[in-house]
PDBML (XML) file of the C-alpha atoms, coordinates in Angstrom:
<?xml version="1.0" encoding="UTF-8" ?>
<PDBx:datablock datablockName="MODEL"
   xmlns:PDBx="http://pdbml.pdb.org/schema/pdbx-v50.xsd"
   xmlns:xsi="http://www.w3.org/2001/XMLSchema-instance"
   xsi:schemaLocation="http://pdbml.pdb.org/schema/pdbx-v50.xsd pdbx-v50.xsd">
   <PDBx:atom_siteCategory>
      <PDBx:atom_site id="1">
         <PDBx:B_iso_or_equiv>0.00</PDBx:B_iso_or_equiv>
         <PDBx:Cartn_x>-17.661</PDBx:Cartn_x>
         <PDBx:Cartn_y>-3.644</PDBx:Cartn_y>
         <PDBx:Cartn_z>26.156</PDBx:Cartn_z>
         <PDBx:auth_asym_id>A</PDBx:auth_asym_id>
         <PDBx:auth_atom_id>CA</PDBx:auth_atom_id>
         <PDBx:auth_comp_id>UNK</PDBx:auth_comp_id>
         <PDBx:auth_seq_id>1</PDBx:auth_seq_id>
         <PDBx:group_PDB>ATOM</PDBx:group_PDB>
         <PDBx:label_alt_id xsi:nil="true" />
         <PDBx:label_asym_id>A</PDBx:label_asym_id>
         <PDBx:label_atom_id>CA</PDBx:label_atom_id>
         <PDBx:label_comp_id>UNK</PDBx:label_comp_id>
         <PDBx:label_entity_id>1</PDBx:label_entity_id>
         <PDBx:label_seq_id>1</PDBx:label_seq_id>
         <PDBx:occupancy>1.00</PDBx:occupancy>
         <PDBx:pdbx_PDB_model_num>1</PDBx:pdbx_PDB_model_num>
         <PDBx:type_symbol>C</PDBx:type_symbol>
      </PDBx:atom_site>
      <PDBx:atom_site id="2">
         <PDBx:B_iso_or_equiv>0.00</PDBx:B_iso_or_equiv>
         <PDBx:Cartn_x>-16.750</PDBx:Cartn_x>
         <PDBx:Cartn_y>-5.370</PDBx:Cartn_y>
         <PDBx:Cartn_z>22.683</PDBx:Cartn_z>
         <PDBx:auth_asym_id>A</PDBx:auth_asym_id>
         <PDBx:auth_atom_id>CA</PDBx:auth_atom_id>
         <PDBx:auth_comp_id>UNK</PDBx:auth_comp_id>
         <PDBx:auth_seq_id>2</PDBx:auth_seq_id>
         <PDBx:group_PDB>ATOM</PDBx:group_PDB>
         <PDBx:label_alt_id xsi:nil="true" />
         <PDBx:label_asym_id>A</PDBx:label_asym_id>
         <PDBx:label_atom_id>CA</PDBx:label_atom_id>
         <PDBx:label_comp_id>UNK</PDBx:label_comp_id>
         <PDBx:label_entity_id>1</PDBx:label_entity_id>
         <PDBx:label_seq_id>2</PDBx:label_seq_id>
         <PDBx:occupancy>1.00</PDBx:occupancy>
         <PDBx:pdbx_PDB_model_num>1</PDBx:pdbx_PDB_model_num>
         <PDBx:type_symbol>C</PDBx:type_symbol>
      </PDBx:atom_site>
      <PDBx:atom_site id="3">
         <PDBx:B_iso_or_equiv>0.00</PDBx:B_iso_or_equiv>
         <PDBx:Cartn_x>-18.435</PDBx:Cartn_x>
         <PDBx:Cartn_y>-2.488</PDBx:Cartn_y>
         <PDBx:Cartn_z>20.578</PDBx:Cartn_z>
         <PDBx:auth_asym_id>A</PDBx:auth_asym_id>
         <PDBx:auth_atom_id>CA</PDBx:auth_atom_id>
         <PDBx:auth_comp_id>UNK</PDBx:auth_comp_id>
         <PDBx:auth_seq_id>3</PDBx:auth_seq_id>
         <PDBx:group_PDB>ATOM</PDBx:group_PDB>
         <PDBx:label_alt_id xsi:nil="true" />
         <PDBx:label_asym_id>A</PDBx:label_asym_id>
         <PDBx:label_atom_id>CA</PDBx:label_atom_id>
         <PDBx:label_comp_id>UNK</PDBx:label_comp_id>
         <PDBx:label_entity_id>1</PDBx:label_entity_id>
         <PDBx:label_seq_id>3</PDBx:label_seq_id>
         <PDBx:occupancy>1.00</PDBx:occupancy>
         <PDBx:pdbx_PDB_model_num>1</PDBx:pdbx_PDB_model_num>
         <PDBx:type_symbol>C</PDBx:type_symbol>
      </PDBx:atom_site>
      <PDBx:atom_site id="4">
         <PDBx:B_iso_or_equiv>0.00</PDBx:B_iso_or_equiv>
         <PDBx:Cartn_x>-16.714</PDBx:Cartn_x>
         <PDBx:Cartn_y>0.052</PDBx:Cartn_y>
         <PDBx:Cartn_z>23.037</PDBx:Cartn_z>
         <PDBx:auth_asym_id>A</PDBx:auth_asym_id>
         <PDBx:auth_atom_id>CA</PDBx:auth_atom_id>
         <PDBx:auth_comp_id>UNK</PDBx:auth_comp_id>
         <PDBx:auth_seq_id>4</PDBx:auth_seq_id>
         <PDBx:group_PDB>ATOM</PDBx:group_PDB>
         <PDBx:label_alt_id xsi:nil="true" />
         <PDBx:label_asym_id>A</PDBx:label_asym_id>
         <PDBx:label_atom_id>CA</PDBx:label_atom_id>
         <PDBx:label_comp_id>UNK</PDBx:label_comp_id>
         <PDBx:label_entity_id>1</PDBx:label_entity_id>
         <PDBx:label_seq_id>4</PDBx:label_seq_id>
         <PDBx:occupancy>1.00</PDBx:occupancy>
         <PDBx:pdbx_PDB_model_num>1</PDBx:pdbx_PDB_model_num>
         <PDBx:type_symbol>C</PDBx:type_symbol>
      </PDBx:atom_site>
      <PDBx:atom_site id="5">
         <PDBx:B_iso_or_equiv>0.00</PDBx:B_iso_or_equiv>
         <PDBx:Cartn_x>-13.282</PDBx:Cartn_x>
         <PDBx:Cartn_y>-1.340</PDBx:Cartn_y>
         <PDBx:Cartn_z>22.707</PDBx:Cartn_z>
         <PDBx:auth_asym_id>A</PDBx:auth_asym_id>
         <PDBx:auth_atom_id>CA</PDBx:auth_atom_id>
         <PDBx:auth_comp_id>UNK</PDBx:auth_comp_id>
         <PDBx:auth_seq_id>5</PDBx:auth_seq_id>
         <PDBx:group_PDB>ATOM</PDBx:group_PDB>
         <PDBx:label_alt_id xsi:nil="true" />
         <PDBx:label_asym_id>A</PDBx:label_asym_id>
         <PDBx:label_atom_id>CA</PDBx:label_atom_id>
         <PDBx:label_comp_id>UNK</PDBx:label_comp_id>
         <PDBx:label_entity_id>1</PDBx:label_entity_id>
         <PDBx:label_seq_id>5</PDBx:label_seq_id>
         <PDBx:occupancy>1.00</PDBx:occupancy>
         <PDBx:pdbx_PDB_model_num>1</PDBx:pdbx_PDB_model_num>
         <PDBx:type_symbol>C</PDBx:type_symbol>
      </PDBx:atom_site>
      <PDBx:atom_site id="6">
         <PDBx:B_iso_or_equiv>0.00</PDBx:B_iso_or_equiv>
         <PDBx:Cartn_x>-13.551</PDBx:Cartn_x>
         <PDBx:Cartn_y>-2.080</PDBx:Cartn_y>
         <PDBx:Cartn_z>19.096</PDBx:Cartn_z>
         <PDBx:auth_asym_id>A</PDBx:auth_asym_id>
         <PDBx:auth_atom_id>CA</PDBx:auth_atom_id>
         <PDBx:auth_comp_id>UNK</PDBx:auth_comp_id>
         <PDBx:auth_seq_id>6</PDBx:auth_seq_id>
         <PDBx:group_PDB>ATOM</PDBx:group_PDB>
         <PDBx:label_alt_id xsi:nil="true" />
         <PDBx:label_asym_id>A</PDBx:label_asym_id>
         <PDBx:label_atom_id>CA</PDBx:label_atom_id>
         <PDBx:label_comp_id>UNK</PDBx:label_comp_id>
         <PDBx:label_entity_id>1</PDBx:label_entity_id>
         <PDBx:label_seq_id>6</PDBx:label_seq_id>
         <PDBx:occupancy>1.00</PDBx:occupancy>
         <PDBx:pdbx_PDB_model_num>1</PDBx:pdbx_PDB_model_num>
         <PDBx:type_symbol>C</PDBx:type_symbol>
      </PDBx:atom_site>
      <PDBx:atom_site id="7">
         <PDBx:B_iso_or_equiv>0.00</PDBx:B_iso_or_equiv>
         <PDBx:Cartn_x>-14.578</PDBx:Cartn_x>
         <PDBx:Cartn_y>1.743</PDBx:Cartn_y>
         <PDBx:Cartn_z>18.587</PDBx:Cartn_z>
         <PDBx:auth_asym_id>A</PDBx:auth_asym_id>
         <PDBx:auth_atom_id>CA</PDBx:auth_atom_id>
         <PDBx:auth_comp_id>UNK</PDBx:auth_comp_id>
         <PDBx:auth_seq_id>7</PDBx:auth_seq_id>
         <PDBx:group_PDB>ATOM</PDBx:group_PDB>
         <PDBx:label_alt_id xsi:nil="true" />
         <PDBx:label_asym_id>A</PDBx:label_asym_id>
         <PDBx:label_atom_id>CA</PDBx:label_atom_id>
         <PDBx:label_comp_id>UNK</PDBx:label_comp_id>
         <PDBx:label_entity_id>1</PDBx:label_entity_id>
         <PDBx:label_seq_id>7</PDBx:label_seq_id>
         <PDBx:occupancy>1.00</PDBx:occupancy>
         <PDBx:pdbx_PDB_model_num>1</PDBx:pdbx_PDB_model_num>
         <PDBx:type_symbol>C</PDBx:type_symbol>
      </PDBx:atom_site>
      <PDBx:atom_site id="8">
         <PDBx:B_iso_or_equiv>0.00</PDBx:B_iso_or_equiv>
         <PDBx:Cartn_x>-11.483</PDBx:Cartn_x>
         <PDBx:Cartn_y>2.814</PDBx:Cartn_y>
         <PDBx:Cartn_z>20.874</PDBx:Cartn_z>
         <PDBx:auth_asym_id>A</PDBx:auth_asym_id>
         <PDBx:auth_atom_id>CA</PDBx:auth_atom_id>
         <PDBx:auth_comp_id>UNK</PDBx:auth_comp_id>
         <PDBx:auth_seq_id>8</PDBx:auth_seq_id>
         <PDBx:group_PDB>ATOM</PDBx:group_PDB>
         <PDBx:label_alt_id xsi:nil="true" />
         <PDBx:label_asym_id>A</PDBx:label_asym_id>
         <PDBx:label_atom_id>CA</PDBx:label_atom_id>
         <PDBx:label_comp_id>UNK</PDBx:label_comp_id>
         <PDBx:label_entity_id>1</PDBx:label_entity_id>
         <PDBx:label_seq_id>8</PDBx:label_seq_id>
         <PDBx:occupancy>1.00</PDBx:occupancy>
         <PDBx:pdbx_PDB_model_num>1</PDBx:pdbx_PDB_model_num>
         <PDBx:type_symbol>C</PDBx:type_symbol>
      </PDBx:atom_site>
      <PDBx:atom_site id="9">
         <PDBx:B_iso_or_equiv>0.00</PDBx:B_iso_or_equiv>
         <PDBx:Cartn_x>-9.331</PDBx:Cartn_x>
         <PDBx:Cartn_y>0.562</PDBx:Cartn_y>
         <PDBx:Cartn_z>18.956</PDBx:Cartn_z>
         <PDBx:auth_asym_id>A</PDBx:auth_asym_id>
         <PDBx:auth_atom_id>CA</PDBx:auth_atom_id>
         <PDBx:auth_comp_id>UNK</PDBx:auth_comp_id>
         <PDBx:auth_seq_id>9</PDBx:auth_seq_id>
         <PDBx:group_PDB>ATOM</PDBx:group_PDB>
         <PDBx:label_alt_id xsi:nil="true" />
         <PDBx:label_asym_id>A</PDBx:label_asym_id>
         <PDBx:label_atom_id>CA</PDBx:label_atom_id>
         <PDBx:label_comp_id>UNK</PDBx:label_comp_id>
         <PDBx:label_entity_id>1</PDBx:label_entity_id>
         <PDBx:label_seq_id>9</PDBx:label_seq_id>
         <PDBx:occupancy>1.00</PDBx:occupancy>
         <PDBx:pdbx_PDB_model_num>1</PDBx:pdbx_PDB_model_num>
         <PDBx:type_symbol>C</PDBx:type_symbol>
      </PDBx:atom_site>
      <PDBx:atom_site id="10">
         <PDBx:B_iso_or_equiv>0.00</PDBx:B_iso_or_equiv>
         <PDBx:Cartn_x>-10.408</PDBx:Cartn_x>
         <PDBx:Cartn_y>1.739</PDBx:Cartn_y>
         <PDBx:Cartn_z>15.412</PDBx:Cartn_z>
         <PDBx:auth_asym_id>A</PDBx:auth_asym_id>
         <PDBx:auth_atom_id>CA</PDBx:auth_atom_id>
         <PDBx:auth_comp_id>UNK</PDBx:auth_comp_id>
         <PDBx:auth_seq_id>10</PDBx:auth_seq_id>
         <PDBx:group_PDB>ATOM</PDBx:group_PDB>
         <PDBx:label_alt_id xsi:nil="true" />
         <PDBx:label_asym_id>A</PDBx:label_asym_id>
         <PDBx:label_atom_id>CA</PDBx:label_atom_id>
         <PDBx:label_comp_id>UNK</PDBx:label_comp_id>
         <PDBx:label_entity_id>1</PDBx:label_entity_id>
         <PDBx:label_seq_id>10</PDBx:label_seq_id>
         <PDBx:occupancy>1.00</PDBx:occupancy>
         <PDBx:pdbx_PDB_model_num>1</PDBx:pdbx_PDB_model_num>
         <PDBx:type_symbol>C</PDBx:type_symbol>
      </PDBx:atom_site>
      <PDBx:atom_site id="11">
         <PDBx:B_iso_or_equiv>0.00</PDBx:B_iso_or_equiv>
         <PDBx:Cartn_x>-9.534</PDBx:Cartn_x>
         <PDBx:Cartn_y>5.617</PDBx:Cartn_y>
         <PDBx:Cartn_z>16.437</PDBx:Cartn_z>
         <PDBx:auth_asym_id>A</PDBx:auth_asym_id>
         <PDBx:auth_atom_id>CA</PDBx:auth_atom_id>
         <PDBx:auth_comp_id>UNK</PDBx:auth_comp_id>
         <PDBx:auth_seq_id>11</PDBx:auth_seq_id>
         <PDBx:group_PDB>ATOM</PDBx:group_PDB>
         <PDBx:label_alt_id xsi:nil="true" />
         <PDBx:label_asym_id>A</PDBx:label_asym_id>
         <PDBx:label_atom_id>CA</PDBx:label_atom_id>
         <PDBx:label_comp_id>UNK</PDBx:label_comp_id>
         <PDBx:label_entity_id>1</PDBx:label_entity_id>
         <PDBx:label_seq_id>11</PDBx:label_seq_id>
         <PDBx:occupancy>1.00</PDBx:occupancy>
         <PDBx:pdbx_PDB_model_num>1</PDBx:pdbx_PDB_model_num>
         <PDBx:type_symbol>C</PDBx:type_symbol>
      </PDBx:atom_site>
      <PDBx:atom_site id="12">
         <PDBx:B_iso_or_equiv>0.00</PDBx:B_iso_or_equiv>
         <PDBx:Cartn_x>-5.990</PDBx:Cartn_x>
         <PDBx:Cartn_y>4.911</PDBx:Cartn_y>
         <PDBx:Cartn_z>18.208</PDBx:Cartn_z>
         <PDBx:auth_asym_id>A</PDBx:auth_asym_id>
         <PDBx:auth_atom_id>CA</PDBx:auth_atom_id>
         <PDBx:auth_comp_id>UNK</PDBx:auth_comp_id>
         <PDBx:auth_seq_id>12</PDBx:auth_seq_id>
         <PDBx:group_PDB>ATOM</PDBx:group_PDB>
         <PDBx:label_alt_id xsi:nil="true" />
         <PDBx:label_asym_id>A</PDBx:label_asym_id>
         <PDBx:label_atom_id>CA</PDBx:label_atom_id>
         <PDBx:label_comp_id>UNK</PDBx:label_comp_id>
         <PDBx:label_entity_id>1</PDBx:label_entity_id>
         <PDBx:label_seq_id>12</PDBx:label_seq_id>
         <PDBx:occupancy>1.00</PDBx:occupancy>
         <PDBx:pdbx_PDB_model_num>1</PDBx:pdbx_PDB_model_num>
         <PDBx:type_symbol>C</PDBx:type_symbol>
      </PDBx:atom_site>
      <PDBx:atom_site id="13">
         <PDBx:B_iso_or_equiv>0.00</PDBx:B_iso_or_equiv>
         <PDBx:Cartn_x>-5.030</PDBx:Cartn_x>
         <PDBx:Cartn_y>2.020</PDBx:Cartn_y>
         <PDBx:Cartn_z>15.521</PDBx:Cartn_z>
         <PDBx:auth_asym_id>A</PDBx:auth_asym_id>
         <PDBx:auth_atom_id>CA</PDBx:auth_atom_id>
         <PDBx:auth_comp_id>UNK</PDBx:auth_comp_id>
         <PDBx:auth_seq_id>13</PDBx:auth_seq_id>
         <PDBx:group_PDB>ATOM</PDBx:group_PDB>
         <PDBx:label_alt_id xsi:nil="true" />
         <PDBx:label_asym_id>A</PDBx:label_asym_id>
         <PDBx:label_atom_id>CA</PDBx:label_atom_id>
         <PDBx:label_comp_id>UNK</PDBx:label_comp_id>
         <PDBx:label_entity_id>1</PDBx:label_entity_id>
         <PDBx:label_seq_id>13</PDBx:label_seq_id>
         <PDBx:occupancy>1.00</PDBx:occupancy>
         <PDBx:pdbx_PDB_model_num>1</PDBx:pdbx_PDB_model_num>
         <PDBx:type_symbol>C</PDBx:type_symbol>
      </PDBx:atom_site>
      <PDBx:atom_site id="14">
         <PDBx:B_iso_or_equiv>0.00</PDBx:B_iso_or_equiv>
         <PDBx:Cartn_x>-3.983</PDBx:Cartn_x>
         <PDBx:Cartn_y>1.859</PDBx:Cartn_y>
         <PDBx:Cartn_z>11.989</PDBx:Cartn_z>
         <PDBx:auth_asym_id>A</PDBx:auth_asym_id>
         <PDBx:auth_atom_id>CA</PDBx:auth_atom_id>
         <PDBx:auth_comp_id>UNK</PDBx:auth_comp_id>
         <PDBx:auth_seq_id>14</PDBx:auth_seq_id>
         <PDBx:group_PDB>ATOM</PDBx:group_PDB>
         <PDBx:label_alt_id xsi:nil="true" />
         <PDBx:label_asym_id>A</PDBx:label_asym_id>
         <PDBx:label_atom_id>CA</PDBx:label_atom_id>
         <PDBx:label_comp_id>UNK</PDBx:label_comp_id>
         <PDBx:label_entity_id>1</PDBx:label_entity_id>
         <PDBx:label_seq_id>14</PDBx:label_seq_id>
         <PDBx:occupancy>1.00</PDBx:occupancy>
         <PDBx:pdbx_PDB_model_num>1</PDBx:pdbx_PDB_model_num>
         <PDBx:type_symbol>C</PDBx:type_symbol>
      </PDBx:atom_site>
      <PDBx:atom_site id="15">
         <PDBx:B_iso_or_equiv>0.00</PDBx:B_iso_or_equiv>
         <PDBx:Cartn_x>-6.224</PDBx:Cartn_x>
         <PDBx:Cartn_y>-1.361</PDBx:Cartn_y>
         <PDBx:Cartn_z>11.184</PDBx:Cartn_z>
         <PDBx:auth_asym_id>A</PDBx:auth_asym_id>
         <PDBx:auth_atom_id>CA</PDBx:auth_atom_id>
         <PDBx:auth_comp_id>UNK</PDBx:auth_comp_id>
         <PDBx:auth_seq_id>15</PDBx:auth_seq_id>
         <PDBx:group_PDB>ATOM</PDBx:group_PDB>
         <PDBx:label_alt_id xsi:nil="true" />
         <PDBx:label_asym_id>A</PDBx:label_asym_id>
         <PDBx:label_atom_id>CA</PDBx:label_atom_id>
         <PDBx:label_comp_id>UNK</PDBx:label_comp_id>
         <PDBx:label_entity_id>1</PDBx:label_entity_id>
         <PDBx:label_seq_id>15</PDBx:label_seq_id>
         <PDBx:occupancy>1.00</PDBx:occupancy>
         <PDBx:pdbx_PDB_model_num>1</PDBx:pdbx_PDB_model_num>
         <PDBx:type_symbol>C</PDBx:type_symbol>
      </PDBx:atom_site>
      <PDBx:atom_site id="16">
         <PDBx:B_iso_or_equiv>0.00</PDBx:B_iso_or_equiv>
         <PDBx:Cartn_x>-7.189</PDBx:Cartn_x>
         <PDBx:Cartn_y>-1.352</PDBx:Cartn_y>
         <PDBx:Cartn_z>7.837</PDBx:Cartn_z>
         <PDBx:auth_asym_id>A</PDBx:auth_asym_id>
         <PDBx:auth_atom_id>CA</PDBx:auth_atom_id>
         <PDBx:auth_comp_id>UNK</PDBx:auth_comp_id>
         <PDBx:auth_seq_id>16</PDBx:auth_seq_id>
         <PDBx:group_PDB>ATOM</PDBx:group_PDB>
         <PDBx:label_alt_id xsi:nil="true" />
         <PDBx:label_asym_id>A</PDBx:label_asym_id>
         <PDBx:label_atom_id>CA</PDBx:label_atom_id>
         <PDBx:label_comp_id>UNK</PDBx:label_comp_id>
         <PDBx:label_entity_id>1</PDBx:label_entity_id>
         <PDBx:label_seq_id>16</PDBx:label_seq_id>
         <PDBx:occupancy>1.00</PDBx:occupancy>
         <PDBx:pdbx_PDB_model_num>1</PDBx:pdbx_PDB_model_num>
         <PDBx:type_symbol>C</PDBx:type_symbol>
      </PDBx:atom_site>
      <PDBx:atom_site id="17">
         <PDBx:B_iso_or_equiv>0.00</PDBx:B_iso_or_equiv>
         <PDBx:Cartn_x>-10.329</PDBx:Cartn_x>
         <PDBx:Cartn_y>-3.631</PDBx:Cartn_y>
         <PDBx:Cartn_z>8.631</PDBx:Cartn_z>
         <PDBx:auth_asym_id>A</PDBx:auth_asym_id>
         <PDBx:auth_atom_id>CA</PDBx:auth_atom_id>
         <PDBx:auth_comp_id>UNK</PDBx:auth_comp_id>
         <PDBx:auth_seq_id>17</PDBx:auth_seq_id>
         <PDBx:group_PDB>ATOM</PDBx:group_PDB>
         <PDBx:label_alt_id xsi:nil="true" />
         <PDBx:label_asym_id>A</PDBx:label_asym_id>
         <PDBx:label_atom_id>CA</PDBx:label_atom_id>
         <PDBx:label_comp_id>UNK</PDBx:label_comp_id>
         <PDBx:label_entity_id>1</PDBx:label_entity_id>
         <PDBx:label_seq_id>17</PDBx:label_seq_id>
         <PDBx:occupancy>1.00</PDBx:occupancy>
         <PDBx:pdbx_PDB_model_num>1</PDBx:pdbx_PDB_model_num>
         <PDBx:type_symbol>C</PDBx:type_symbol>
      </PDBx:atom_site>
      <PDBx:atom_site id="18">
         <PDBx:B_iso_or_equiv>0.00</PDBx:B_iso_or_equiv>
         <PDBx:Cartn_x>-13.247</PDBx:Cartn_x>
         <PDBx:Cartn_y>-1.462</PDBx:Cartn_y>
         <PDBx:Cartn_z>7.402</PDBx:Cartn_z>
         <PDBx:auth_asym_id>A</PDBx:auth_asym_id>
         <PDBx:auth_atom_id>CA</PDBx:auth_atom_id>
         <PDBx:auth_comp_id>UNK</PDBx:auth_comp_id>
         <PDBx:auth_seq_id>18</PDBx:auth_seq_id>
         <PDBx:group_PDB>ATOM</PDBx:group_PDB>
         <PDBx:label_alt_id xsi:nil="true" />
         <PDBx:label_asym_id>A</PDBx:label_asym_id>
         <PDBx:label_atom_id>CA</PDBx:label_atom_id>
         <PDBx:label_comp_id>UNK</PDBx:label_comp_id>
         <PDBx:label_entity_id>1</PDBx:label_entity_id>
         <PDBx:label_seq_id>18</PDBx:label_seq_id>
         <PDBx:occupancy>1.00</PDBx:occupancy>
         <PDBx:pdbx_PDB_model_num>1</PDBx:pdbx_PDB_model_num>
         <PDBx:type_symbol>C</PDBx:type_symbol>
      </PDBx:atom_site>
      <PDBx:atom_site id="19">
         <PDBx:B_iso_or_equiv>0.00</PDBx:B_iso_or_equiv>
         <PDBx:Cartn_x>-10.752</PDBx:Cartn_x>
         <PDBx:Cartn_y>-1.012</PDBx:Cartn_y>
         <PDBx:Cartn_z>4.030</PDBx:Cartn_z>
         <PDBx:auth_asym_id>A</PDBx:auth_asym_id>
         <PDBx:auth_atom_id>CA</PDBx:auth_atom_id>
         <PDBx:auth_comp_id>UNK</PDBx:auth_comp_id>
         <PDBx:auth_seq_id>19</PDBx:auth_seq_id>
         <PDBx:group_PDB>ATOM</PDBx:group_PDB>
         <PDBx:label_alt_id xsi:nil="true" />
         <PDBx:label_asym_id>A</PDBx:label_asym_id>
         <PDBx:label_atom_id>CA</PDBx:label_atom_id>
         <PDBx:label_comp_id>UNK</PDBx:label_comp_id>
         <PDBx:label_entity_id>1</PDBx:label_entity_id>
         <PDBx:label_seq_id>19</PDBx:label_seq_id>
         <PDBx:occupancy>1.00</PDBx:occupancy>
         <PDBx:pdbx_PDB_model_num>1</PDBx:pdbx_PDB_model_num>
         <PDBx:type_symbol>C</PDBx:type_symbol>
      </PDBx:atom_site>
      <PDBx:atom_site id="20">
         <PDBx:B_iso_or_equiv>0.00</PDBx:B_iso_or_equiv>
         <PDBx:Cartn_x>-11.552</PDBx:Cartn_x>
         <PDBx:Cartn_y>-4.871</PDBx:Cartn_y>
         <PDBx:Cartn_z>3.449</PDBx:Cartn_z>
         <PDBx:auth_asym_id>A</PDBx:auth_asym_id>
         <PDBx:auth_atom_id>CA</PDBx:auth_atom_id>
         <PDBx:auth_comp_id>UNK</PDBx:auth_comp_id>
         <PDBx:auth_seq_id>20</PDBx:auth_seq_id>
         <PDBx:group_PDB>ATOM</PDBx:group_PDB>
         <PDBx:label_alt_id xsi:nil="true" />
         <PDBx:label_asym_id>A</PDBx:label_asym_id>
         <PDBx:label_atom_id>CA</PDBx:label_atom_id>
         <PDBx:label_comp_id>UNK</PDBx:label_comp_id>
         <PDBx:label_entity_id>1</PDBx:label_entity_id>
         <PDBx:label_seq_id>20</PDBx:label_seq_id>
         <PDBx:occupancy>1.00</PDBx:occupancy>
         <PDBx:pdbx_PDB_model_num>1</PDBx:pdbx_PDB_model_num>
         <PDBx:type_symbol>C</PDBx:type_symbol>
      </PDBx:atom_site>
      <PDBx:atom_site id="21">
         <PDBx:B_iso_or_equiv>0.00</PDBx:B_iso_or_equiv>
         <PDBx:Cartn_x>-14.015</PDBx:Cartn_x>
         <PDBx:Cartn_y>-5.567</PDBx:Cartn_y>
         <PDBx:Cartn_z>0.313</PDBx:Cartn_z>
         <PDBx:auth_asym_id>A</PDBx:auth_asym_id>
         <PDBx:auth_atom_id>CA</PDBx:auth_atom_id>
         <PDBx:auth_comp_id>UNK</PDBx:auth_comp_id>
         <PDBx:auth_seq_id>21</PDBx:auth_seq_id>
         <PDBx:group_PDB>ATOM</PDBx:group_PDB>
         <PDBx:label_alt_id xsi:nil="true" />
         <PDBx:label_asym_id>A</PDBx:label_asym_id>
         <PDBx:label_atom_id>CA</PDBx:label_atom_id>
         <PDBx:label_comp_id>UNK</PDBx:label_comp_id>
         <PDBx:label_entity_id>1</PDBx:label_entity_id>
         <PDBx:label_seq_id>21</PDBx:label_seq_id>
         <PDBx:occupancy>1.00</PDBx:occupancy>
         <PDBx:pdbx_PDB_model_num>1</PDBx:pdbx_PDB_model_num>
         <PDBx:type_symbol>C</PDBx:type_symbol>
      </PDBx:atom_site>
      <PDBx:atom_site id="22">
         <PDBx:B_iso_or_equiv>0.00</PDBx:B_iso_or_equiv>
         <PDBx:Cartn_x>-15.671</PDBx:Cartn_x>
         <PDBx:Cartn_y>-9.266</PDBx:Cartn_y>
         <PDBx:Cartn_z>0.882</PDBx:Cartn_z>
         <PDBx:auth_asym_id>A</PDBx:auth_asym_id>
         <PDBx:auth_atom_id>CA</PDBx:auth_atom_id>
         <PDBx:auth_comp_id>UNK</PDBx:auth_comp_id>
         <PDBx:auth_seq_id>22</PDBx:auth_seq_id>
         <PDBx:group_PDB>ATOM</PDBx:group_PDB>
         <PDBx:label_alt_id xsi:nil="true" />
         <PDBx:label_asym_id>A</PDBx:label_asym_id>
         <PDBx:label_atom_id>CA</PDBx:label_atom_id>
         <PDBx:label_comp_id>UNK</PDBx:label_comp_id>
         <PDBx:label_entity_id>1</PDBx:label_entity_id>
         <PDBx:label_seq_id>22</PDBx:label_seq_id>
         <PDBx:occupancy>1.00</PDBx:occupancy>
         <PDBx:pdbx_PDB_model_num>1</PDBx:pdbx_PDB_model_num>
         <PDBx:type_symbol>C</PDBx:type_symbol>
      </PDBx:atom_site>
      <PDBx:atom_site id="23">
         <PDBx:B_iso_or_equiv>0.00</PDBx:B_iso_or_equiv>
         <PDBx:Cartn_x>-15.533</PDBx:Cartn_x>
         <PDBx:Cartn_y>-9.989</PDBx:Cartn_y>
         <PDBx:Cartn_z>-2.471</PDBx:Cartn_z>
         <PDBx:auth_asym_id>A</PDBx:auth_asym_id>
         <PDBx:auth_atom_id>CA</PDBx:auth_atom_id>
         <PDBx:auth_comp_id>UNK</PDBx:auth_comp_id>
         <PDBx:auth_seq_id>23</PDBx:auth_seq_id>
         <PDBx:group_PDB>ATOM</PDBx:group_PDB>
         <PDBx:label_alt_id xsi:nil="true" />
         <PDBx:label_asym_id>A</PDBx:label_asym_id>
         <PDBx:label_atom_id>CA</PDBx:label_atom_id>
         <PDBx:label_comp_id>UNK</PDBx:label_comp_id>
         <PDBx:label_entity_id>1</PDBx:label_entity_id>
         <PDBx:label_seq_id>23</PDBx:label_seq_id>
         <PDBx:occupancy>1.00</PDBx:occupancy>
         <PDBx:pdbx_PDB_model_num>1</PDBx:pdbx_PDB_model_num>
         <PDBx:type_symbol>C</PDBx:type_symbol>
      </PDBx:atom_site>
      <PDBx:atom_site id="24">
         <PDBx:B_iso_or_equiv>0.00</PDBx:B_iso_or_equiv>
         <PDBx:Cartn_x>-12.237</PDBx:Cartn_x>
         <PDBx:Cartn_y>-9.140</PDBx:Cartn_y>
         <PDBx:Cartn_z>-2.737</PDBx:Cartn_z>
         <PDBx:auth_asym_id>A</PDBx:auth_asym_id>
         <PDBx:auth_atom_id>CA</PDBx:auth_atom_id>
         <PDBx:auth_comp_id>UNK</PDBx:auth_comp_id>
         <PDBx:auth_seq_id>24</PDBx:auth_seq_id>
         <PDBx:group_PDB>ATOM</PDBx:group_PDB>
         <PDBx:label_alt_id xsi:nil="true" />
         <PDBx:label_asym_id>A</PDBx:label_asym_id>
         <PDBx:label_atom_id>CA</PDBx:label_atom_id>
         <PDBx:label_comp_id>UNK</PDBx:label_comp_id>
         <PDBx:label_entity_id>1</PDBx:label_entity_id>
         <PDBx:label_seq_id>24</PDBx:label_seq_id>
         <PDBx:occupancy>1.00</PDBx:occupancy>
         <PDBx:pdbx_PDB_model_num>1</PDBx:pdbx_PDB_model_num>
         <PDBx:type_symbol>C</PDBx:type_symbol>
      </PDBx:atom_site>
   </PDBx:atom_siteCategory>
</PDBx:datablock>
């Protein structure tokens, strides 16, 4: 349900998480 929802919420949302460098 988490990986399903997180999936859903990453097409319909302007989240800039995957945008994040660790490091940075």
């Amino acid at each position: 349900v988490n990986l399903l929802l997180g999936v859903v919420f990453l097409g319909v949302e302007d989240l800039p998480v995957l945008e994040g460098n660790l490091d940075t």
